[in-house]
Protein backbone atom coordinates (compact mmCIF):
# COMPACT_ATOMS: atom_id res chain seq x y z
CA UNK A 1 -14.22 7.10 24.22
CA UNK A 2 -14.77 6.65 20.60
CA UNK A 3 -16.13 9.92 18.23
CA UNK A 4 -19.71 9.90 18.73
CA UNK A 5 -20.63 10.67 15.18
CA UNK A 6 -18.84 8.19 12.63
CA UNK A 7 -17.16 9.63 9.79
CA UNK A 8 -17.84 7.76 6.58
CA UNK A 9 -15.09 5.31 5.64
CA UNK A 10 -13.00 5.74 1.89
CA UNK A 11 -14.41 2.98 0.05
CA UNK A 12 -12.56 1.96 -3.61
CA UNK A 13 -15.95 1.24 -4.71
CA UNK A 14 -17.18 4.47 -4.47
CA UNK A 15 -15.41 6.10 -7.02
CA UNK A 16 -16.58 6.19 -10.90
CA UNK A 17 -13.96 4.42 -13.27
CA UNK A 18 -13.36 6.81 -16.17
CA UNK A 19 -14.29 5.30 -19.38
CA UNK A 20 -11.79 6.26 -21.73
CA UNK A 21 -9.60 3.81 -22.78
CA UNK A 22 -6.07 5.78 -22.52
CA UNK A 23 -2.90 3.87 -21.99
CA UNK A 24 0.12 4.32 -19.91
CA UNK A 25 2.99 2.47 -19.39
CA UNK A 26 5.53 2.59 -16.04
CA UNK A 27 8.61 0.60 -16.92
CA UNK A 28 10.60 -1.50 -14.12
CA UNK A 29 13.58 1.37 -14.50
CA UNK A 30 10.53 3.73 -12.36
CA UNK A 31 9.20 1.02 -10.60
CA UNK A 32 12.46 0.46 -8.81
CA UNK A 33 15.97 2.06 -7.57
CA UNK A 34 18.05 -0.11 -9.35
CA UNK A 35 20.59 1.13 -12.13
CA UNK A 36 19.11 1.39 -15.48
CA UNK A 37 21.63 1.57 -18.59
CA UNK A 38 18.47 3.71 -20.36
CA UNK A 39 19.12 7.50 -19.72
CA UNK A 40 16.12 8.82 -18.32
CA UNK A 41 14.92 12.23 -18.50
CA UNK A 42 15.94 14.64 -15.45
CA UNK A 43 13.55 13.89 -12.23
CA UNK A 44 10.63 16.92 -11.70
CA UNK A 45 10.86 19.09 -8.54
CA UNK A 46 8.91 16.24 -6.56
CA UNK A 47 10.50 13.05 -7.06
CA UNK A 48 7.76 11.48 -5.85
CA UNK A 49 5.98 11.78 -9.15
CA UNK A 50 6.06 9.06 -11.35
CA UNK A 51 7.48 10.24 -15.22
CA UNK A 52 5.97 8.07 -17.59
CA UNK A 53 7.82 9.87 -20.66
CA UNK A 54 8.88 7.71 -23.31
CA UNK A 55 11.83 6.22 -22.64
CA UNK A 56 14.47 5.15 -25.73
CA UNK A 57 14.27 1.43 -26.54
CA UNK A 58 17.28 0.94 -28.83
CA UNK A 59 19.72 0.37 -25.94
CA UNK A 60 16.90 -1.55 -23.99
CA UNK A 61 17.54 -4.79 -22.56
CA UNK A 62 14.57 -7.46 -21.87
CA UNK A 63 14.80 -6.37 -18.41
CA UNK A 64 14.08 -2.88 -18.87
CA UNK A 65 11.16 -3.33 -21.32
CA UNK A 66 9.83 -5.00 -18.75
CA UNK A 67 6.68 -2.70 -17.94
CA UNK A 68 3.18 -2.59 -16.36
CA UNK A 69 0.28 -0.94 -18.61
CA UNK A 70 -1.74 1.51 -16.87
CA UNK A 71 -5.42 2.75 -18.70
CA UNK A 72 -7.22 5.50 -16.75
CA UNK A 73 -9.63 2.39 -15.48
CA UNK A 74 -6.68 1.10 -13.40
CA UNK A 75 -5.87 4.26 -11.89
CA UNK A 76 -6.71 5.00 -7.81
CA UNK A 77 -8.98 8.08 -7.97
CA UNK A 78 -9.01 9.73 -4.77
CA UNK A 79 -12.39 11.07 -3.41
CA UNK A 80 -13.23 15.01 -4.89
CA UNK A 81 -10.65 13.99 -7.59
CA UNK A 82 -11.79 15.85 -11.06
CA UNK A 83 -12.11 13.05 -13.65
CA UNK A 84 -12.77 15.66 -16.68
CA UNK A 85 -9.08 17.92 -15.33
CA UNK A 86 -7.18 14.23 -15.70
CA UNK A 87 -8.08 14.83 -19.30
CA UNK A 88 -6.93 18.04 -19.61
CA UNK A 89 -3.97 18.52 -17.79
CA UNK A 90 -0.54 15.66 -18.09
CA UNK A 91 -1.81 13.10 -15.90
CA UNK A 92 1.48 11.76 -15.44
CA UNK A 93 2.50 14.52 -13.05
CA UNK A 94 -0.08 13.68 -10.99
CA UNK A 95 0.65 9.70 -10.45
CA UNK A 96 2.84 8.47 -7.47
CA UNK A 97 6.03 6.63 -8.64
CA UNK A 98 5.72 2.49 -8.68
CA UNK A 99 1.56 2.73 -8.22
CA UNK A 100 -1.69 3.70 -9.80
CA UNK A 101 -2.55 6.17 -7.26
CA UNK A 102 -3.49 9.77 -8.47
CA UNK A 103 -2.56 12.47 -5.79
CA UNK A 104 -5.49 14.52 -4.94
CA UNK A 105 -5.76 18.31 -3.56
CA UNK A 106 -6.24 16.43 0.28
CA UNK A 107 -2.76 15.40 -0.49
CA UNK A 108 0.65 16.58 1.45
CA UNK A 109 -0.42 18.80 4.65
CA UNK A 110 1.39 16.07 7.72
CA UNK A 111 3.54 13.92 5.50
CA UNK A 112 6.61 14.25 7.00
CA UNK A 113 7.00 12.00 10.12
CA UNK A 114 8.61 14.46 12.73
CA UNK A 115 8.10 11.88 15.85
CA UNK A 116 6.28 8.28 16.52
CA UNK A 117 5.83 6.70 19.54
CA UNK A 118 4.58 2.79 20.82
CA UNK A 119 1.59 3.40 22.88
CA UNK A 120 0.08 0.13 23.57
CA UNK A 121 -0.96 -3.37 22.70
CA UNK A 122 -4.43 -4.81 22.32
CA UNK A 123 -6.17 -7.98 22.03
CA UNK A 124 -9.48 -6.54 21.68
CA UNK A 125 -10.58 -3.89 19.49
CA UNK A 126 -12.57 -2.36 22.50
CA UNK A 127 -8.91 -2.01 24.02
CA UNK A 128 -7.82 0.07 21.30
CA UNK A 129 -6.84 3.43 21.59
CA UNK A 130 -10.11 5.55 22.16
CA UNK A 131 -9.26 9.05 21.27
CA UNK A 132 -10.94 9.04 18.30
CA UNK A 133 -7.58 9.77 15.97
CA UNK A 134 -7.02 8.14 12.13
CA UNK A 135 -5.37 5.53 11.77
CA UNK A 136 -4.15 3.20 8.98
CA UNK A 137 -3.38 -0.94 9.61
CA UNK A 138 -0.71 -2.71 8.16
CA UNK A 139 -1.14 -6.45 7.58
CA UNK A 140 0.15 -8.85 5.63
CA UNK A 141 1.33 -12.49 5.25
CA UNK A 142 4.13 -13.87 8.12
CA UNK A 143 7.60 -12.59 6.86
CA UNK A 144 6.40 -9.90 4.09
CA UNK A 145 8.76 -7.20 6.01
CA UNK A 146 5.86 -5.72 8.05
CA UNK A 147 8.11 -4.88 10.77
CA UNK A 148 10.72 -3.15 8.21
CA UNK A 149 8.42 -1.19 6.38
CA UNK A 150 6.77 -0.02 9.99
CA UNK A 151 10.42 1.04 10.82
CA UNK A 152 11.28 2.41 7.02
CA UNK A 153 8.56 4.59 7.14
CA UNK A 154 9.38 6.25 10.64
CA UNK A 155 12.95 5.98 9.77
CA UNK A 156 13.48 4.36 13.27
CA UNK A 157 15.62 1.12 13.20
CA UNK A 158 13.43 -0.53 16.17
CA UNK A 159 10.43 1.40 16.71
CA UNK A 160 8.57 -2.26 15.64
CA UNK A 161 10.65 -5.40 16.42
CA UNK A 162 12.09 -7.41 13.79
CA UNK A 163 12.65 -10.68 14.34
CA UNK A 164 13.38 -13.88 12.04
CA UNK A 165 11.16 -16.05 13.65
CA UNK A 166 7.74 -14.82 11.64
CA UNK A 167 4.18 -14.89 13.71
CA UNK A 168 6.11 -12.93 16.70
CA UNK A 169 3.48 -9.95 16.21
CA UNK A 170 0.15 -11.22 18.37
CA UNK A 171 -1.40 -8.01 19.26
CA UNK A 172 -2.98 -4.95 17.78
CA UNK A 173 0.34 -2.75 18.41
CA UNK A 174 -0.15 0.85 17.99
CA UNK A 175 2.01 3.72 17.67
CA UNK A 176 1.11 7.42 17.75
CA UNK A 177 2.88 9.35 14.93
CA UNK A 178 3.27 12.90 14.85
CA UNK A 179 0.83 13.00 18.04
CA UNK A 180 -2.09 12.97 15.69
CA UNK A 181 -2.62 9.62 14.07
CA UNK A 182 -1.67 5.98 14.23
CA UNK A 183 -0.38 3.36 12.42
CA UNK A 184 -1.11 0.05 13.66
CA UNK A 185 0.86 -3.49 13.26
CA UNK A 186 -1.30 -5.92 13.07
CA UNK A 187 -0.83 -10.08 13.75
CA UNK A 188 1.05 -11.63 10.59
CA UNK A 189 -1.19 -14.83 9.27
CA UNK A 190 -0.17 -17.97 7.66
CA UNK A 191 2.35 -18.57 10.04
CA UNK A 192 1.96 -22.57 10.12
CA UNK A 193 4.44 -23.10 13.07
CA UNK A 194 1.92 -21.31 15.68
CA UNK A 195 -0.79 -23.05 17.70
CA UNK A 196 -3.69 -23.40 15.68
CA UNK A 197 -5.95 -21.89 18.30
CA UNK A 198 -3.46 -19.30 18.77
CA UNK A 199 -4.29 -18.55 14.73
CA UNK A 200 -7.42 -18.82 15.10
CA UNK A 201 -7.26 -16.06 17.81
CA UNK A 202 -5.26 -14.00 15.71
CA UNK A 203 -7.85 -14.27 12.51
CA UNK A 204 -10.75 -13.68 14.77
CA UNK A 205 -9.69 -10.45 16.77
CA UNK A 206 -8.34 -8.98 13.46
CA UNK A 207 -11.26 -9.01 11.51
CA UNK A 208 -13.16 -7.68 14.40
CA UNK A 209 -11.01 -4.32 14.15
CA UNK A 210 -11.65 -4.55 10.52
CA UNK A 211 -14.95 -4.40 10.91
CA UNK A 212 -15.84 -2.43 13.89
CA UNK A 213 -13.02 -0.10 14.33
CA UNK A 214 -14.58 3.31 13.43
CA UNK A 215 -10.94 5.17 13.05
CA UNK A 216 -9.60 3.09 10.64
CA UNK A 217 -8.99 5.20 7.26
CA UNK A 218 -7.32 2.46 5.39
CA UNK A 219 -6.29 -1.31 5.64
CA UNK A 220 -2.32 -1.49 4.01
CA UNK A 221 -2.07 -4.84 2.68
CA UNK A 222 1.16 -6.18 2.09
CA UNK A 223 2.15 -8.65 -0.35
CA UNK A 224 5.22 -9.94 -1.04
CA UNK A 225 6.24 -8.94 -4.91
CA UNK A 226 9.15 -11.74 -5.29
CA UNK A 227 7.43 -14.68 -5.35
CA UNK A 228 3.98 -15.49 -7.29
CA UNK A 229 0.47 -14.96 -5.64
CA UNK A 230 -0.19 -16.83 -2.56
CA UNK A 231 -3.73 -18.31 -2.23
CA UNK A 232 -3.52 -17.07 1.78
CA UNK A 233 -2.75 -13.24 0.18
CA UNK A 234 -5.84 -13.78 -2.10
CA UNK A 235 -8.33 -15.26 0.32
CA UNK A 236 -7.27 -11.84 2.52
CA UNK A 237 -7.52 -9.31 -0.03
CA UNK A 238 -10.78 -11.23 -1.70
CA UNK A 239 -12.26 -10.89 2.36
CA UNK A 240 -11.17 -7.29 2.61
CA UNK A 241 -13.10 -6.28 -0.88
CA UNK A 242 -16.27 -8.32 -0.07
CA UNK A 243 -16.56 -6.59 3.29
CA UNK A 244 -16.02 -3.16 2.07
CA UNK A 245 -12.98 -2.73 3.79
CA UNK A 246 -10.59 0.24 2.57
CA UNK A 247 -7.19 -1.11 1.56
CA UNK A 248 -4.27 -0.57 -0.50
CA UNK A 249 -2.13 -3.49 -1.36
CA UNK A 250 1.42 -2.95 -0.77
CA UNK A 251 4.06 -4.86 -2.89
CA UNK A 252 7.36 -5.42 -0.84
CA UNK A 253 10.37 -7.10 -1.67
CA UNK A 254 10.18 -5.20 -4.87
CA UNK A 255 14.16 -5.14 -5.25
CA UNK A 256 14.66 -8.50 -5.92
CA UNK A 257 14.95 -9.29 -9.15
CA UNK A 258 14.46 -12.60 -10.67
CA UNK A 259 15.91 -14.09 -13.66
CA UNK A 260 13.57 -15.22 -15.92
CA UNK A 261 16.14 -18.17 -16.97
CA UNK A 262 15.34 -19.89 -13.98
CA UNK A 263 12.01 -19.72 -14.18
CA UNK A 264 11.24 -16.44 -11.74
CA UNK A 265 9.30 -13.79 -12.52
CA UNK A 266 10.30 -9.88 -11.61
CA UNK A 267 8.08 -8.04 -9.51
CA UNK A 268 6.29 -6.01 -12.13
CA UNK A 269 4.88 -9.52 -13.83
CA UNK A 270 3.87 -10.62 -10.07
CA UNK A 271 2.12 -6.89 -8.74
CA UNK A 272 0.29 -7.63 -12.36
CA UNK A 273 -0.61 -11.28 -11.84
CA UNK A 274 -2.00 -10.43 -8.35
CA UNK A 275 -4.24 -7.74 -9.25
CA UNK A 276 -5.67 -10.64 -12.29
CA UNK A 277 -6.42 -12.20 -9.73
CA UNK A 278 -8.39 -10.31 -7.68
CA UNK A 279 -10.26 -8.09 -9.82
CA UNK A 280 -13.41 -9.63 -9.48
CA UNK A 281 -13.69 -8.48 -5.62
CA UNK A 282 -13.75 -4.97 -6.05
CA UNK A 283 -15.71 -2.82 -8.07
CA UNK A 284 -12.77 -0.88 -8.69
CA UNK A 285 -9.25 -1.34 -9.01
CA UNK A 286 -7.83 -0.72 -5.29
CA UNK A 287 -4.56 1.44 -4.71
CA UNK A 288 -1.36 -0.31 -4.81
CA UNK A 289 2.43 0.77 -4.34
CA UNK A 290 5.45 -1.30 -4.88
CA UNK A 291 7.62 -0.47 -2.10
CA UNK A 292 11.33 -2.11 -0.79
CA UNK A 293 12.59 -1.92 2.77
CA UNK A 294 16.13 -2.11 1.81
CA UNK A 295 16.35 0.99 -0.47
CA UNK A 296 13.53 2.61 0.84
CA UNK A 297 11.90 2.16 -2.89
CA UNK A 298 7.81 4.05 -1.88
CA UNK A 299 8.48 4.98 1.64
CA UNK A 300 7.55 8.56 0.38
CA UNK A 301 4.74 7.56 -1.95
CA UNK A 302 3.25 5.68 0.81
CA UNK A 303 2.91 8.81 3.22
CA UNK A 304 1.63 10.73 0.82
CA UNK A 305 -0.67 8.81 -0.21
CA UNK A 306 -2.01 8.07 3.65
CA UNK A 307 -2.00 11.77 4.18
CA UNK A 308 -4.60 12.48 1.32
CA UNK A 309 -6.73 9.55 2.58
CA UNK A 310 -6.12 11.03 6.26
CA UNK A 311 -6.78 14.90 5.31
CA UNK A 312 -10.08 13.82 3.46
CA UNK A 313 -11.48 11.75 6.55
CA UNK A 314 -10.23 14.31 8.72
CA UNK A 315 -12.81 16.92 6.54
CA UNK A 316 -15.77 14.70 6.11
C-alpha cells in the first residue's frame, strides 16, 4: 500500500532565483567528450564538476567558441541550497558538467548503482509498485534513446529493450535499483505508426501517474539535442510545468555534431533554443543535463543529481 502520509513533491517553482546578474559560460569542449585542440586545465578530484575556467581563444576554432551563457538566474538551485555561500565560495566547483544544476549537501550518499532489477509492468498507476519507495520517470519523444540511457545508466546492455522499431514501450515498466528506489520507463509518444487509440491510451495512463503517483521525485524528460525543438517535446514539457510536475529535461544525442555549412545546428545552440522556448511555463528555469548514450557523456551527472533530489525527499 502506498505511504500514508505524502511527502511534499520538489517543485522548480519553489525555489527563489538569485538576482544578481553574474555570468558564466560552459563551452561545447565541457559540454561534450569529444577532442578539443584547446588545452584545458587539469580535471578536479571529481570529474563530475563542471570547470568553467577561462579557456585560451587564440587557437580556438568556431566550433569550440561555441558556448552556452549561464547567469546565476539560469542555474538549478536545489532545495536548502545557500544562495548568499554561491556568492562567496567558486560556484563553479559546485555545477555538474554539461547542466545548470548546482549540487547540494543532499547530494552523493546511493549514487553508485551496485544492482537493478525489472520488477513489473503496469497499465494503471494503481498497479504500480506500492511500497512506497522514490522513484524518478523517464519519458521522452519515440526514438530519443530512452531505452539506452535506461541501460547507460545501470551499465547493463539489456536491462530495458532496445529496439528500432520506436513506440515498442506500452507500459509503466519499473525496475528496482539498488533495492531502494526505482526508475521507471515510461510509453514513448509521437510515435505516428501506432493505433491512434492505442496513443491515446498511452497519453491518458501517463499523465495519470504524473499526476497521482505520490512516489514520484522527479519526471526526466528527454529531448533529443541533434535536431531543433519539436512542437510534440514542447507541448510535453509546457504540460509538465503548468501542472507542477517536477522534471528535468534531458538532452540526448548530444555527440552529434552538426555542421553549420549545411544548415545544422550543434547541440549547445539546440539545449539553448529549447529552453527559449519554454521559459514562460515555469517560474524558474528547470534542471537540464546534456547527456550521450554512446560515450556515456552525463551518465554520472545524472545520478548525482537524482540522488540529491532522492536524499532530500527521503528527509522531508
Amino acid at each position: 500500500m502506498f505511504l500514508t502520509q505524502q511527502i511534499p513533491r520538489i517543485h522548480s517553482h519553489f525555489f527563489a532565483s538569485p538576482k544578481t546578474p553574474k555570468f558564466f559560460l560552459i563551452t561545447s569542449a565541457l559540454l561534450s567528450n569529444s577532442k578539443s585542440p584547446i588545452p584545458l586545465p587539469p580535471p578536479p578530484p571529481l570529474s563530475h564538476f563542471s570547470t568553467l575556467t577561462p579557456t585560451p581563444t587564440a587557437t580556438a576554432t568556431p566550433e569550440d567558441q561555441e558556448s552556452l551563457q549561464l547567469s546565476l538566474e539560469s542555474l538549478f538551485l536545489p532545495p536548502e541550497t545557500d544562495v548568499s555561500s554561491l556568492k562567496e565560495a567558486p560556484l563553479t566547483a559546485r555545477i555538474l558538467k554539461g547542466s545548470n544544476i548546482v549540487l547540494s549537501k543532499f547530494a552523493g550518499h546511493g549514487v553508485d548503482v551496485v544492482n537493478a532489477e525489472f520488477v513489473k509492468s503496469s497499465v494503471k498507476t494503481e498497479e504500480c509498485p506500492a511500497d512506497g519507495a522514490p522513484e524518478f520517470a523517464l519519458v521522452g519523444r519515440s526514438n530519443v534513446g530512452k531505452s539506452s540511457l535506461l541501460n547507460s545508466l545501470v551499465r547493463r546492455k539489456r536491462l530495458a529493450l532496445t529496439s528500432k522499431k520506436p513506440g515498442k514501450t506500452q507500459c509503466i515498466n519499473h525496475f528496482r535499483i539498488n533495492d531502494s528506489w526505482y526508475l521507471v520507463d515510461l510509453p514513448g509518444y509521437g510515435f505516428a505508426a501506432a493505433p491512434h487509440e492505442v496513443r491515446t491510451d498511452w497519453a491518458k495512463f501517463t499523465k495519470d501517474y504524473f499526476l497521482n503517483r505520490p512516489t514520484l521525485v522527479s519526471v526526466f524528460l528527454l529531448i533529443d539535442a541533434s535536431i531543433p525543438a519539436k512542437k510534440i517535446d514542447l507541448e510535453y514539457a509546457s504540460w509538465l510545468g503548468q501542472n507542477e510536475i517536477p522534471m528535468t529535461l534531458v538532452f540526448t544525442k548530444c555527440d552529434k555534431r552538426k555542421k553549420k555549412k549545411n544548415g545544422g545546428k550543434r547541440p549547445e545552440e539546440n539545449v539553448r533554443d529549447f529552453q527559449e522556448l519554454i521559459r514562460d511555463f515555469f517560474k524558474s528555469t528547470p534542471p537540464w543535463i546534456m547527456t550521450s548514450s554512446v560515450t556515456n557523456q552525463g551518465r554520472d551527472e545524472i545520478l548525482l543529481h537524482m540522488s540529491q533530489l532522492r536524499n532530500y525527499w527521503l528527509k522531508h
